[in-house]
Protein backbone atom coordinates (compact mmCIF):
# COMPACT_ATOMS: atom_id res chain seq x y z
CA UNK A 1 17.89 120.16 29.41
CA UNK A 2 15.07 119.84 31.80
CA UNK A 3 12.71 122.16 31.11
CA UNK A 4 10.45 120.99 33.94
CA UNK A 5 12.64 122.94 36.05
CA UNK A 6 12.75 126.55 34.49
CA UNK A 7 11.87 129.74 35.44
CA UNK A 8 8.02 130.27 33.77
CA UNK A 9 8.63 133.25 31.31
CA UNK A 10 12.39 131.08 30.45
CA UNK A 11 10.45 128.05 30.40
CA UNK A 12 8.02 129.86 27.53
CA UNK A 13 10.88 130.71 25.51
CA UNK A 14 12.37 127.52 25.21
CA UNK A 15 9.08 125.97 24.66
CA UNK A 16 7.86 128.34 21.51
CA UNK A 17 12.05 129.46 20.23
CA UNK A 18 13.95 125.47 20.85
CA UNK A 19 11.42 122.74 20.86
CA UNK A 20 8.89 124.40 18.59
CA UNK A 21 5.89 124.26 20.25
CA UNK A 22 2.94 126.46 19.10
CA UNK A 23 1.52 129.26 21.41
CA UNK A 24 -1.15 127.61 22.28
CA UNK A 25 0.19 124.31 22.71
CA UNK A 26 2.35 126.29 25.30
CA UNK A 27 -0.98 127.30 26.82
CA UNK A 28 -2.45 123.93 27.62
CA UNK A 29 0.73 122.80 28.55
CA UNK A 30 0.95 124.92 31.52
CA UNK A 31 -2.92 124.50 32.42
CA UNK A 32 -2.71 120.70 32.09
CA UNK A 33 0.61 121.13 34.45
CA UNK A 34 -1.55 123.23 37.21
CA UNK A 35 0.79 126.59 36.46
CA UNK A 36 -0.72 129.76 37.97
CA UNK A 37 -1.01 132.41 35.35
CA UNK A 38 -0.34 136.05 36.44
CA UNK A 39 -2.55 137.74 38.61
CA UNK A 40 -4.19 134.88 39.84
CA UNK A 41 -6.30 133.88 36.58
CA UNK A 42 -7.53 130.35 35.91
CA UNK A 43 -6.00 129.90 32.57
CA UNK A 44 -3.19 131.13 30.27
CA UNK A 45 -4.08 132.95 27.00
CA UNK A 46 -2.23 133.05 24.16
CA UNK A 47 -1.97 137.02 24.03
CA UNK A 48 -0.02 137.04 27.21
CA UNK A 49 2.15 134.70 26.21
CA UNK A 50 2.64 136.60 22.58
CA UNK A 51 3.45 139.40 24.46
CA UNK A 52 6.11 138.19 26.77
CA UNK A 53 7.67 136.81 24.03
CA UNK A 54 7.39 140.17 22.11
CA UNK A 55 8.91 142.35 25.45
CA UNK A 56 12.31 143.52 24.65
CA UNK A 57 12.60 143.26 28.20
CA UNK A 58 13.57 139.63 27.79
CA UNK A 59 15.51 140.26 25.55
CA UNK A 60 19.07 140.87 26.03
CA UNK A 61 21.30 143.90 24.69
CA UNK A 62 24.44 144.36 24.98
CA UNK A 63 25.65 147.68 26.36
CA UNK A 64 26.52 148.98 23.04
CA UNK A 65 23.04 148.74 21.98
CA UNK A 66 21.74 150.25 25.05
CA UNK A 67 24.15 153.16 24.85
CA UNK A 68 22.37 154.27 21.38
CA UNK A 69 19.04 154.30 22.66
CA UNK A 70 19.59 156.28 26.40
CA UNK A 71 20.51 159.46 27.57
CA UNK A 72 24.73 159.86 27.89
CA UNK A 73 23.98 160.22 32.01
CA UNK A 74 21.72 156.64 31.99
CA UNK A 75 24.73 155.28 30.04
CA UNK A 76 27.40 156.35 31.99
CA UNK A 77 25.86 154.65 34.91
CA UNK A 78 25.83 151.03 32.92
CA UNK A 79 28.13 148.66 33.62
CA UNK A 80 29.55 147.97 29.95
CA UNK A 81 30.33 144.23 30.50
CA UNK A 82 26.79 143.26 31.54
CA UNK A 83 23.48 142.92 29.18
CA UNK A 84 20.30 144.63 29.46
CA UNK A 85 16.79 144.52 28.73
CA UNK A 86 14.95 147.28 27.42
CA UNK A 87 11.49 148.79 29.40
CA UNK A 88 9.46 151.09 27.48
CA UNK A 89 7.73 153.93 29.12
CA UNK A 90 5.87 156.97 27.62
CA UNK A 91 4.26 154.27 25.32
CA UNK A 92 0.79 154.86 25.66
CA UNK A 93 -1.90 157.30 26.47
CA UNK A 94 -5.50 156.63 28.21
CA UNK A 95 -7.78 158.60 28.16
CA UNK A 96 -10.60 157.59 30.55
CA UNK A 97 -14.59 159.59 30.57
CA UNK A 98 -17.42 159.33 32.72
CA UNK A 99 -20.60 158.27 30.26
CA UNK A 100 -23.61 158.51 31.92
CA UNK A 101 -25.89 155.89 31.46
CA UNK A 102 -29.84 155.88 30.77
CA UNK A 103 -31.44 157.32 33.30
CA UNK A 104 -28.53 160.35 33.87
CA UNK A 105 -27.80 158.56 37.73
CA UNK A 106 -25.73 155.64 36.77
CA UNK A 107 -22.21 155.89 35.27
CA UNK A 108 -20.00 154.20 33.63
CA UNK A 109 -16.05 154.84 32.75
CA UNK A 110 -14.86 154.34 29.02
CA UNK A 111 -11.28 154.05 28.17
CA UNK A 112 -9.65 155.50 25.58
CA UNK A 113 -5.69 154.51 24.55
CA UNK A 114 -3.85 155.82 21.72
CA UNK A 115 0.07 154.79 21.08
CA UNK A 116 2.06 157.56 20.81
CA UNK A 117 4.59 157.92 18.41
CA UNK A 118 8.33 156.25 18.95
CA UNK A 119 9.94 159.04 19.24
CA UNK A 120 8.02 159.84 22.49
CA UNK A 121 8.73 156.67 23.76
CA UNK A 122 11.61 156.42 26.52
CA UNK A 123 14.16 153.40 26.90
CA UNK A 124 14.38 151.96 30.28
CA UNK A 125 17.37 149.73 31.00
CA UNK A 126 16.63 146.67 33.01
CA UNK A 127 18.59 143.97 34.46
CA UNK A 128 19.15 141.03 32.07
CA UNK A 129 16.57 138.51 32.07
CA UNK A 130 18.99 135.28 31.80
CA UNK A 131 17.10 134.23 28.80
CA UNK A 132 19.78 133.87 26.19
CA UNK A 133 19.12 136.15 23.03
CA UNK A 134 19.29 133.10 20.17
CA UNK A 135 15.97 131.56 22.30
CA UNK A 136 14.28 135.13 21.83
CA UNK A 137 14.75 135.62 18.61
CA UNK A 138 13.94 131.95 17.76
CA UNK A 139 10.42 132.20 19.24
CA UNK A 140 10.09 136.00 17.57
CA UNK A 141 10.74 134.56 14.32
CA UNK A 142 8.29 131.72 14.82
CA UNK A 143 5.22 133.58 16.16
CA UNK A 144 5.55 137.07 13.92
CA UNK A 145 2.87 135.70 11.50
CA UNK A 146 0.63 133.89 13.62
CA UNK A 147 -2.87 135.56 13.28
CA UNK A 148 -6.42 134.71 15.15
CA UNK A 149 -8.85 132.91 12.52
CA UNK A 150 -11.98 134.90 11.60
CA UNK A 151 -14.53 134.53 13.25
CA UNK A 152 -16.68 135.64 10.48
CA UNK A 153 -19.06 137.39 13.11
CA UNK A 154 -20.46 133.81 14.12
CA UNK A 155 -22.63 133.86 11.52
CA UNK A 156 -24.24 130.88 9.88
CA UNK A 157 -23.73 130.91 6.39
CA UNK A 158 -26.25 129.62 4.24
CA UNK A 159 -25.45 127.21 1.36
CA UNK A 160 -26.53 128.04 -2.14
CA UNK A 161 -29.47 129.23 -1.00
CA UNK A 162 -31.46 125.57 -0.96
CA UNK A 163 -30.43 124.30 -4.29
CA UNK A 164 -28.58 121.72 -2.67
């Protein structure tokens, strides 16, 4: 398969789920290759590409699936033959404050967001993504225990304190 020639968010999965390739790997392949990321950003990062990979909206159901998780009325409007991603909305909550700063004229906001509990949450059928479910899962299973290396707060560590 040419991979060359897939979609971007297909092209990730097969990158990370079929050939293997790390996360970041996948980002400096598409710097080196001159792909824009979203919303016009110089480079990829690795958290936006975790997260794609972690949206169940790539991810295909099957109608069965989606007819647990939505209302009987969404249902009954699904076309049982077809798959579906699932959306969720009702996920999060911001709360955003004006903080006034020094001198009491400038301001500044601060955001606030809490996840709210998954039984708030509230499944979203969307159109299947064409990315076939064994890819997804695949590049789920390889990235679910990557984690960011300290960074021990930059600090310089000091070596037996001079008996070397």
């Amino acid at each position: 398969m040419d991979e060359q020639k897939l979609p971007v968010v297909r092209r990730m999965f097969y990158v990370v789920g079929v050939e293997g390739l790390p996360m970041h790997r996948v980002k400096k392949l598409f710097d080196s290759e001159g792909i824009s990321p979203p919303k016009r950003g110089r480079y990829w990062s690795k958290q936006f590409i975790r997260s794609r990979i972690m949206d169940d909206a790539y991810k295909p159901h099957t109608f069965d699936e989606v007819k647990k998780l939505v209302s009987s009325e969404v249902a009954a409007k699904l076309e049982p033959e077809k798959n579906y991603g699932i959306w969720w909305y009702n996920v999060r909550r911001t709360i955003a404050k004006q903080i006034a700063e020094t001198d009491g004229r400038r301001y500044r906001l601060r955001a606030t967001t809490i996840i709210k509990p998954k039984e708030e949450w509230i499944t979203v059928p969307v159109p299947d993504s064409g990315i076939p479910r064994e890819w997804v899962d695949v590049a789920r299973e390889r990235i679910k225990d990557n984690r960011a290396p300290s960074s021990a707060g930059h600090r310089f560590w000091e070596l037996s304190g001079g008996i070397f």
